[in-house]
N, C-alpha and C. Protein backbone atom coordinates (compact mmCIF):
# COMPACT_ATOMS: atom_id res chain seq x y z
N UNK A 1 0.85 -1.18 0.00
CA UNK A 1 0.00 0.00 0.00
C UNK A 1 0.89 1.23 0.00
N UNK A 2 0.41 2.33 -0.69
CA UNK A 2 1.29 3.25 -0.79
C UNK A 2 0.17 4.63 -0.29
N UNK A 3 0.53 5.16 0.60
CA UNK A 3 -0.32 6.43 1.16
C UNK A 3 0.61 7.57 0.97
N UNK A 4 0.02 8.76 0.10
CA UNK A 4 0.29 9.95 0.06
C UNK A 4 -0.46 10.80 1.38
N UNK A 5 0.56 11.26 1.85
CA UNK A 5 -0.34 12.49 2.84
C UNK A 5 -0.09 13.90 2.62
N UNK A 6 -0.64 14.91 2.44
CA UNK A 6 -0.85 16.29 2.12
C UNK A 6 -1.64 16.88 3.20
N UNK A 7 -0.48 17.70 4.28
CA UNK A 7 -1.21 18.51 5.20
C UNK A 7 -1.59 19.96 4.82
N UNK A 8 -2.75 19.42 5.11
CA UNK A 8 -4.02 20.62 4.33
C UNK A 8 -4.69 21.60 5.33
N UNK A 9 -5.09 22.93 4.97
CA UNK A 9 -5.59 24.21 5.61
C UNK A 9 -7.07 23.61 5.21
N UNK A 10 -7.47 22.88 4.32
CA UNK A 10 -8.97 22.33 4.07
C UNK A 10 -8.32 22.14 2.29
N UNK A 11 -9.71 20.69 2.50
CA UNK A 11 -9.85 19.66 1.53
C UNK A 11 -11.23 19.37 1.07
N UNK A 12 -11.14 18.99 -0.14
CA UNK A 12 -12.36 18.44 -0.17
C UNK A 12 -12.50 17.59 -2.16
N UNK A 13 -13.66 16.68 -2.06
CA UNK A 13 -13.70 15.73 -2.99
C UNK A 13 -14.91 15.64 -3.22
N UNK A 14 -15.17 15.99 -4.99
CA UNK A 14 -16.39 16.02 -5.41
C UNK A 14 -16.39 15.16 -6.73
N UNK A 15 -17.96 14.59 -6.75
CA UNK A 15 -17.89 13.44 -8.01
C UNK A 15 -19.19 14.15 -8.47
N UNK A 16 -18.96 14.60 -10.05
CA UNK A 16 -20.36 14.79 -10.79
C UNK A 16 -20.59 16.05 -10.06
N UNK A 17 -20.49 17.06 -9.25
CA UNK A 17 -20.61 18.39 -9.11
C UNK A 17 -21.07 18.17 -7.78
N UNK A 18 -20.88 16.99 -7.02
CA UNK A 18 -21.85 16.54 -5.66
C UNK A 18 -20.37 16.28 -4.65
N UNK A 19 -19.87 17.23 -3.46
CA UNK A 19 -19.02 16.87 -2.82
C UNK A 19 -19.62 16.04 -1.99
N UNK A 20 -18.75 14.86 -2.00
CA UNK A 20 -18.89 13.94 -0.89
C UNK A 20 -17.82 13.17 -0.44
N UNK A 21 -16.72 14.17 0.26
CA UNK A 21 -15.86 14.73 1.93
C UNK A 21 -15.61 16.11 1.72
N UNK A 22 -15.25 16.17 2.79
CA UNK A 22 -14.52 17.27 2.84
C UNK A 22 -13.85 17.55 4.28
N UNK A 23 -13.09 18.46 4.61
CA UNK A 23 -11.92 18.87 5.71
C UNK A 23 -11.27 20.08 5.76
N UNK A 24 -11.40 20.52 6.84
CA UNK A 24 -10.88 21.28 7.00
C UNK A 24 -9.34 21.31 7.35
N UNK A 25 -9.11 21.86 8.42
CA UNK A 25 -7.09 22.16 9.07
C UNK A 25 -6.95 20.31 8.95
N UNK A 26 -5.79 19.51 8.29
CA UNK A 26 -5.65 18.20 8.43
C UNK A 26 -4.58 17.49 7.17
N UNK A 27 -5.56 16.39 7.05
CA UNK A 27 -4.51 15.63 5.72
C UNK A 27 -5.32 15.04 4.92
N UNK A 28 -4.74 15.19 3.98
CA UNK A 28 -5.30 14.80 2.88
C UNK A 28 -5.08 13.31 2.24
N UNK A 29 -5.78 12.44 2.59
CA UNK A 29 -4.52 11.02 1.96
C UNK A 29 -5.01 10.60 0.91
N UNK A 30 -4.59 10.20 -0.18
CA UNK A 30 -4.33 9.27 -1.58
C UNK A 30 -3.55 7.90 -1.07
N UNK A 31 -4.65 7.11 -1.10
CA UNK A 31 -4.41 5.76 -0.60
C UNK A 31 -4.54 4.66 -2.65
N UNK A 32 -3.26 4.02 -2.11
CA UNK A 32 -3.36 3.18 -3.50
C UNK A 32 -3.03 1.54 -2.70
N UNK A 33 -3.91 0.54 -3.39
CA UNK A 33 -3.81 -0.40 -2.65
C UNK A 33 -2.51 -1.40 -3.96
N UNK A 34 -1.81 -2.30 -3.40
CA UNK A 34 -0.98 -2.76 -3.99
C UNK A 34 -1.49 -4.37 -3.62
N UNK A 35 -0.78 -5.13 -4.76
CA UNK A 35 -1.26 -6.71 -4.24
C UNK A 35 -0.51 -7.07 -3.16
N UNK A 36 -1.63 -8.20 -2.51
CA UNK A 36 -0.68 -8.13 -1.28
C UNK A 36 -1.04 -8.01 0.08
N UNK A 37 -1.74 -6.68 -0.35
CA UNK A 37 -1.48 -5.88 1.06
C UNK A 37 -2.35 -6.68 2.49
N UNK A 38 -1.07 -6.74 3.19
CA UNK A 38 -1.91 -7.37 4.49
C UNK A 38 -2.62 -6.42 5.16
N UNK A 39 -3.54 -7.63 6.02
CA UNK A 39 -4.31 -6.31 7.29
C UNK A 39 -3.63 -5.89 8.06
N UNK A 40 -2.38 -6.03 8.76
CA UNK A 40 -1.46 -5.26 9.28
C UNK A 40 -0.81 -4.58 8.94
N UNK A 41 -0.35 -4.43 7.92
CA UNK A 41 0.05 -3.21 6.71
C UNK A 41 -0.95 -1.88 6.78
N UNK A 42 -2.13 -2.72 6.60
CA UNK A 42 -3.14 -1.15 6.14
C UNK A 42 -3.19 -0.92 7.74
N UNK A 43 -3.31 -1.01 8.56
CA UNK A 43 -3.40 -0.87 10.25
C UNK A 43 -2.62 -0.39 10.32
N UNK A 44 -1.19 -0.46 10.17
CA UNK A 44 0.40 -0.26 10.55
C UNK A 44 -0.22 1.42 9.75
N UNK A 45 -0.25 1.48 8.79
CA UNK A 45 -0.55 3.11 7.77
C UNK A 45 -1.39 3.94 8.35
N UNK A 46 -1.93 3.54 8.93
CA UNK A 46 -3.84 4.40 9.40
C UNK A 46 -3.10 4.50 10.63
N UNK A 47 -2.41 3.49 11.70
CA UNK A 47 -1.72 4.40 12.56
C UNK A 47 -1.11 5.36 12.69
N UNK A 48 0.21 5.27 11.96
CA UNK A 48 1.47 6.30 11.11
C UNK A 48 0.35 7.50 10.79
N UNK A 49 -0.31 7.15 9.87
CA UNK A 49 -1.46 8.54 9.52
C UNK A 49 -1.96 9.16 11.01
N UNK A 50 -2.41 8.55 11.00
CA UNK A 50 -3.20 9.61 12.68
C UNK A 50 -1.94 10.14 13.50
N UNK A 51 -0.65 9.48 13.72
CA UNK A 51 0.37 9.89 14.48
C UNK A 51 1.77 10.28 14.09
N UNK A 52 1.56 10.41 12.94
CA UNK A 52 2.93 11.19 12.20
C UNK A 52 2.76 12.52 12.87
N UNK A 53 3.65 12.85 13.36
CA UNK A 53 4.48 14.37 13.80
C UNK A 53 4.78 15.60 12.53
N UNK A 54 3.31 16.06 12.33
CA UNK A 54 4.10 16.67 10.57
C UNK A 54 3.48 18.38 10.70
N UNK A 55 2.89 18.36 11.58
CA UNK A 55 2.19 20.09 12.47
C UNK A 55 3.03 20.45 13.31
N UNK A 56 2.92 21.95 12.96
CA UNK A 56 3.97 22.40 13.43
C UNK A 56 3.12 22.85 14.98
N UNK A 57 4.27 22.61 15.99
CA UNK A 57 3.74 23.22 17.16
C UNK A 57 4.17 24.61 17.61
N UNK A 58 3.85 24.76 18.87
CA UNK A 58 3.68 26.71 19.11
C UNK A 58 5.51 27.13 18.86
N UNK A 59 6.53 26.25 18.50
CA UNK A 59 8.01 26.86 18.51
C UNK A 59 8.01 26.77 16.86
N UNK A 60 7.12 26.37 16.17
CA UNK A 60 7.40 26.13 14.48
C UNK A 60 7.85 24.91 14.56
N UNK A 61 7.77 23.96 15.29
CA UNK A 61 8.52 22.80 14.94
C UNK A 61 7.65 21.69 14.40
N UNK A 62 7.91 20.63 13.78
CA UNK A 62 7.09 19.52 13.28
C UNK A 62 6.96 18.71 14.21
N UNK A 63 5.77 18.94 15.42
CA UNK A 63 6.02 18.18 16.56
C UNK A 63 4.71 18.03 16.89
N UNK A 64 3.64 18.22 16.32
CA UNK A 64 2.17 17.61 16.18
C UNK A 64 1.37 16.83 15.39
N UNK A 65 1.07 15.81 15.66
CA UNK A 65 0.21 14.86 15.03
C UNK A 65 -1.32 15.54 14.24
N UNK A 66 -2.02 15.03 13.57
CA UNK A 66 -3.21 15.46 13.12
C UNK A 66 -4.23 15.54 14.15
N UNK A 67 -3.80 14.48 15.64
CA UNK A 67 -4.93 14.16 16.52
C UNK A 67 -4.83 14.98 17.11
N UNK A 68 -3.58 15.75 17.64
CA UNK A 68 -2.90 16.42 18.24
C UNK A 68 -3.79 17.81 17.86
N UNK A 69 -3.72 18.39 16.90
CA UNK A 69 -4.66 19.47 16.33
C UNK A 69 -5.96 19.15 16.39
N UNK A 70 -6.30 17.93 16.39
CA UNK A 70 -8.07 18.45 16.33
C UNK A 70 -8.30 18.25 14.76
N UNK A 71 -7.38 18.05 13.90
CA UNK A 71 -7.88 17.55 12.37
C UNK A 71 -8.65 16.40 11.93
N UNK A 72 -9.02 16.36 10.74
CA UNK A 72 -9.27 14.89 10.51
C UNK A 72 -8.76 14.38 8.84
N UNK A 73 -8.69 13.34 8.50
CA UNK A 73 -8.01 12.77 7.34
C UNK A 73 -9.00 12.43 6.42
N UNK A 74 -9.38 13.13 5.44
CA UNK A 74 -10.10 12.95 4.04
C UNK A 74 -9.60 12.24 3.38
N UNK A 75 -10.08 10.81 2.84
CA UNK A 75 -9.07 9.48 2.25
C UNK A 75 -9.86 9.64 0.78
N UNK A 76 -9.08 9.29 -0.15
CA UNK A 76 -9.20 9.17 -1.70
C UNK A 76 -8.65 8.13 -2.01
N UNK A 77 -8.88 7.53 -3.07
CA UNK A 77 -8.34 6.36 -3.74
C UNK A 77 -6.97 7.20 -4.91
N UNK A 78 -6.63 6.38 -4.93
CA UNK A 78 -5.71 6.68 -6.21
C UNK A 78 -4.37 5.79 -6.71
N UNK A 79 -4.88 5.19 -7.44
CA UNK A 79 -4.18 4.04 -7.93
C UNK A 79 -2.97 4.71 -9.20
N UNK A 80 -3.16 5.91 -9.05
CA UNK A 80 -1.82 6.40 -10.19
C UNK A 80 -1.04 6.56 -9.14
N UNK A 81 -1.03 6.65 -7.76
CA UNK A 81 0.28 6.51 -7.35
C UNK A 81 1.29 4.97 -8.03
N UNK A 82 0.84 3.98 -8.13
CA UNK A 82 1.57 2.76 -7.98
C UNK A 82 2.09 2.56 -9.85
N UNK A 83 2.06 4.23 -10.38
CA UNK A 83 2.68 4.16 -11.65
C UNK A 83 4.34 3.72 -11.81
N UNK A 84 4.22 2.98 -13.00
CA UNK A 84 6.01 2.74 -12.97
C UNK A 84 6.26 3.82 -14.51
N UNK A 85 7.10 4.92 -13.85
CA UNK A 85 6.80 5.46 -15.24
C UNK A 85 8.98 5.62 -15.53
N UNK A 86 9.60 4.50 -15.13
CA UNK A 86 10.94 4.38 -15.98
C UNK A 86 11.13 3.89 -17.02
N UNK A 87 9.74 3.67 -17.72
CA UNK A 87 10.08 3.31 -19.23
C UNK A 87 9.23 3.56 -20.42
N UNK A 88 10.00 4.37 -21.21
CA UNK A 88 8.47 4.62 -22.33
C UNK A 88 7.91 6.35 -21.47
N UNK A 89 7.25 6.70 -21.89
CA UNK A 89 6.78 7.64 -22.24
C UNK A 89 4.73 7.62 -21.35
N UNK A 90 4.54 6.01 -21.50
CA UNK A 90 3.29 5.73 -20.77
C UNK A 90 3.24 4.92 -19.63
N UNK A 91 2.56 5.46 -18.86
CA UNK A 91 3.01 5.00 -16.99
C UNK A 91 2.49 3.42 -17.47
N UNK A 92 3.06 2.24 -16.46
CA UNK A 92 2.55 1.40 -16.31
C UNK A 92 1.98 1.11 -14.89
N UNK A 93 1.01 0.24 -15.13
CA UNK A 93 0.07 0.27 -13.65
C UNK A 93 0.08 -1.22 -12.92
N UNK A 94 1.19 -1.79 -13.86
CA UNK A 94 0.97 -3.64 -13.35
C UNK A 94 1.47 -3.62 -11.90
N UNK A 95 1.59 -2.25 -10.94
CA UNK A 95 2.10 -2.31 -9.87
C UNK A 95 0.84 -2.44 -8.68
N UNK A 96 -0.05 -1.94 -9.28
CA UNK A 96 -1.43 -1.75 -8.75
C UNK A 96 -1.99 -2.94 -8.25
N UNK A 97 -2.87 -2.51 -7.19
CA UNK A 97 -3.72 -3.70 -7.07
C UNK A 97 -4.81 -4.37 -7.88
N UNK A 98 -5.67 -4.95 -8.06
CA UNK A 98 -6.47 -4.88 -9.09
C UNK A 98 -7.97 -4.42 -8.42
N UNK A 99 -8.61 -4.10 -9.34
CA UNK A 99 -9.57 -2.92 -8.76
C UNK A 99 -10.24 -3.75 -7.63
N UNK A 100 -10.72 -4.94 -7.62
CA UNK A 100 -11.27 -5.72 -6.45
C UNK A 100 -10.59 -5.28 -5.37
N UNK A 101 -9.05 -6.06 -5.62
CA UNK A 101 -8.21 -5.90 -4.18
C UNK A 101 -7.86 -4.21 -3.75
N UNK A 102 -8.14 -3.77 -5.01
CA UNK A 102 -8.07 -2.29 -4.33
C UNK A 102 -8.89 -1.80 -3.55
N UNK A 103 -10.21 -1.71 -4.03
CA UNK A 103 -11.29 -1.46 -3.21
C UNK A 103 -11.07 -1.68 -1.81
N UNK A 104 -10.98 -3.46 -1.52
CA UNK A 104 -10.96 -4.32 -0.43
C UNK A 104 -9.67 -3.36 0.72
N UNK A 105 -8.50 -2.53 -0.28
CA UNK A 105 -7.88 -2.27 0.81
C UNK A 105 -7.73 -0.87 1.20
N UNK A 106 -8.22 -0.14 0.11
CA UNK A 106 -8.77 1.50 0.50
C UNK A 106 -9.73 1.02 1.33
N UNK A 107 -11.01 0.67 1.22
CA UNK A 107 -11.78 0.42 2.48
C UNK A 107 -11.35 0.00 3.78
N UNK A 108 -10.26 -0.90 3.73
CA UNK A 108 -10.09 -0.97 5.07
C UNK A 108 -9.75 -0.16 5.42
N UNK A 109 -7.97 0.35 4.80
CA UNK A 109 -7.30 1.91 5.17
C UNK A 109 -8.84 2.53 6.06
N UNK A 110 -9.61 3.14 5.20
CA UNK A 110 -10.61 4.41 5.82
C UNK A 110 -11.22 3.58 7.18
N UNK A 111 -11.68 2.35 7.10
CA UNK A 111 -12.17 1.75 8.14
C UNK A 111 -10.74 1.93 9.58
N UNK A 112 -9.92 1.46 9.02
CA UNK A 112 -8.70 2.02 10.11
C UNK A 112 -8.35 3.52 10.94
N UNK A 113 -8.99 4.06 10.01
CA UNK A 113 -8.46 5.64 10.33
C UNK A 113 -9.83 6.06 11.19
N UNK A 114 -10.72 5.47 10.65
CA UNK A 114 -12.00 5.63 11.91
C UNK A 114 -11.60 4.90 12.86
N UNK A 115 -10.92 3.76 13.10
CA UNK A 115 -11.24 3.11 14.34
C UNK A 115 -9.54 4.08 15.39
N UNK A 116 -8.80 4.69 14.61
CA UNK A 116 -8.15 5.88 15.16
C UNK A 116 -8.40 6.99 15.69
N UNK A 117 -10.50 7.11 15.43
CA UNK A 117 -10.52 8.21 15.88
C UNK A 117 -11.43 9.21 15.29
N UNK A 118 -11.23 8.93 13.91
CA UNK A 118 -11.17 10.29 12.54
C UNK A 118 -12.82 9.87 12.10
N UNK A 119 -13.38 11.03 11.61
CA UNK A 119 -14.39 10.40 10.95
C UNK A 119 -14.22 9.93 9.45
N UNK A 120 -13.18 10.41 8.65
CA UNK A 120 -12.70 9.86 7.68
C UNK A 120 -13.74 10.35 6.82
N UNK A 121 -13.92 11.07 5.80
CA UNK A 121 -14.87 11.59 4.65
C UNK A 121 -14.08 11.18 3.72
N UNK A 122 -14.65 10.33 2.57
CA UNK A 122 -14.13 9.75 1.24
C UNK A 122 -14.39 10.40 -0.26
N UNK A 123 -13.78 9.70 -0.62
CA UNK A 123 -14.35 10.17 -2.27
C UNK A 123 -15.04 8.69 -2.57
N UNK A 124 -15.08 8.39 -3.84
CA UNK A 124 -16.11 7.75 -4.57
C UNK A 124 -15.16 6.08 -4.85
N UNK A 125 -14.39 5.46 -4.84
CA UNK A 125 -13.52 4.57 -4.97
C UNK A 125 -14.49 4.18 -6.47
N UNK A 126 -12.94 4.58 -7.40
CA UNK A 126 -13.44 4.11 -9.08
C UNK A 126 -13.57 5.47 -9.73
N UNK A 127 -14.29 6.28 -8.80
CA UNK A 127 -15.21 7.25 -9.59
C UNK A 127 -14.00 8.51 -10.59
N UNK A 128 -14.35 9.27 -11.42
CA UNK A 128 -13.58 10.40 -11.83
C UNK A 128 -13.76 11.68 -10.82
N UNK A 129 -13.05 11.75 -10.06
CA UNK A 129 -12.89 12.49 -8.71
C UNK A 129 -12.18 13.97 -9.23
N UNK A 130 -12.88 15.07 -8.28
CA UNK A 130 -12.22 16.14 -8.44
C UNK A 130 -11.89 16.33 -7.37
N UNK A 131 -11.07 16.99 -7.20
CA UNK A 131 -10.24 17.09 -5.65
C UNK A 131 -9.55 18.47 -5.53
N UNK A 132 -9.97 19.94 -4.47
CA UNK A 132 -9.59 20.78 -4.50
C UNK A 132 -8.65 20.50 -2.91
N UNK A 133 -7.93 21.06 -2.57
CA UNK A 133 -7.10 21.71 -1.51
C UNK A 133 -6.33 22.91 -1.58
N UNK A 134 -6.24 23.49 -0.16
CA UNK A 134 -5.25 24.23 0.15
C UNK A 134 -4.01 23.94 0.80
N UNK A 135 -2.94 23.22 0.07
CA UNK A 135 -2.00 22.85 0.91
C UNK A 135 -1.31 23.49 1.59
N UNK A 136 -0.95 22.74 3.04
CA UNK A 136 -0.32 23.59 3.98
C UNK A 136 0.89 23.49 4.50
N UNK A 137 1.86 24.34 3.87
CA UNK A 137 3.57 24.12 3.61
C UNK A 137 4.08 24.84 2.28
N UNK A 138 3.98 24.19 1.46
CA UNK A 138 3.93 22.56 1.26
C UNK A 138 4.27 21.92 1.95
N UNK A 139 3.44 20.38 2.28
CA UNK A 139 4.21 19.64 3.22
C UNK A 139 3.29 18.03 2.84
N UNK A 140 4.09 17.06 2.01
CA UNK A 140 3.74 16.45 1.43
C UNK A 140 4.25 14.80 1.70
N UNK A 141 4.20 13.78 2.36
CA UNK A 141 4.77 12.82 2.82
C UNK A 141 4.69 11.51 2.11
N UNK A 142 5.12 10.92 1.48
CA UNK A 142 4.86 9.52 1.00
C UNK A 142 5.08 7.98 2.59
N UNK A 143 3.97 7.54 2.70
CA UNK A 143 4.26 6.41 3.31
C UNK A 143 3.94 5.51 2.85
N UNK A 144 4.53 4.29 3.30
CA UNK A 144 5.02 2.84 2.25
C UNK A 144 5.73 2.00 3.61
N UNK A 145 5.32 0.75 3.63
CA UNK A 145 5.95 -0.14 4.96
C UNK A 145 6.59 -1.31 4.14
């Protein structure tokens, strides 16, 4: 599994002109499921997510968690992370999970990040997603176990 996180001033994800998540002060994650992926993997991520140290606290330092603030984590699918694009000119995706096992493990991911805490607001898993934010930094993290 490969999780992008993007700490965000507010987020949000709309399908067909109909938002359905959104967030305010928090993170933004792009969850791509890979074959494979165990249930302790996606658990091990949804932890790391809720308790990565990536807010800055009252000295400017990167020494607050998302829980820590009072944020919450808006999860998206996105299977173009798991592009292999070192060859050719067109990404390849044989890195991906396949849309079943993807589903099976973005859902858990979000099911994890609730049982962390979060209410977790999604996008559409499959759908052609639009996705606005205000990122906050930049400050942009790739996690991968």
């Amino acid at each position: 599994m490969i999780v992008l996180l993007q700490r965000v001033r507010e987020a949000s994800v709309s399908v067909d002109g109909r938002v359905t998540g959104a967030v305010g002060r928090g993170l933004l994650a792009f969850i791509c499921g890979e074959p494979g992926d165990a249930p302790e993997t996606v658990k091990k991520l949804a932890a790391k997510t809720a308790k990565l140290r990536i807010f800055e606290d009252d000295a400017g330092k990167m020494n607050r968690s998302v829980r820590d603030i009072g944020g919450d984590v808006l999860c998206v699918s996105q299977f173009t992370l798991a592009a292999d694009t070192r060859s050719g000119n067109r990404p390849s995706f044989s890195t991906a999970a396949s849309p079943a096992e993807g589903r099976a493990a973005y859902e858990a991911f979000v099911a994890a990040v609730r049982e962390e805490g979060f209410s977790a607001p999604t996008g559409e898993f499959g759908a052609d997603m639009k996705v606005a934010l205000v990122n906050d930094g930049p400050a942009t993290f790739i996690l991968r176990l």
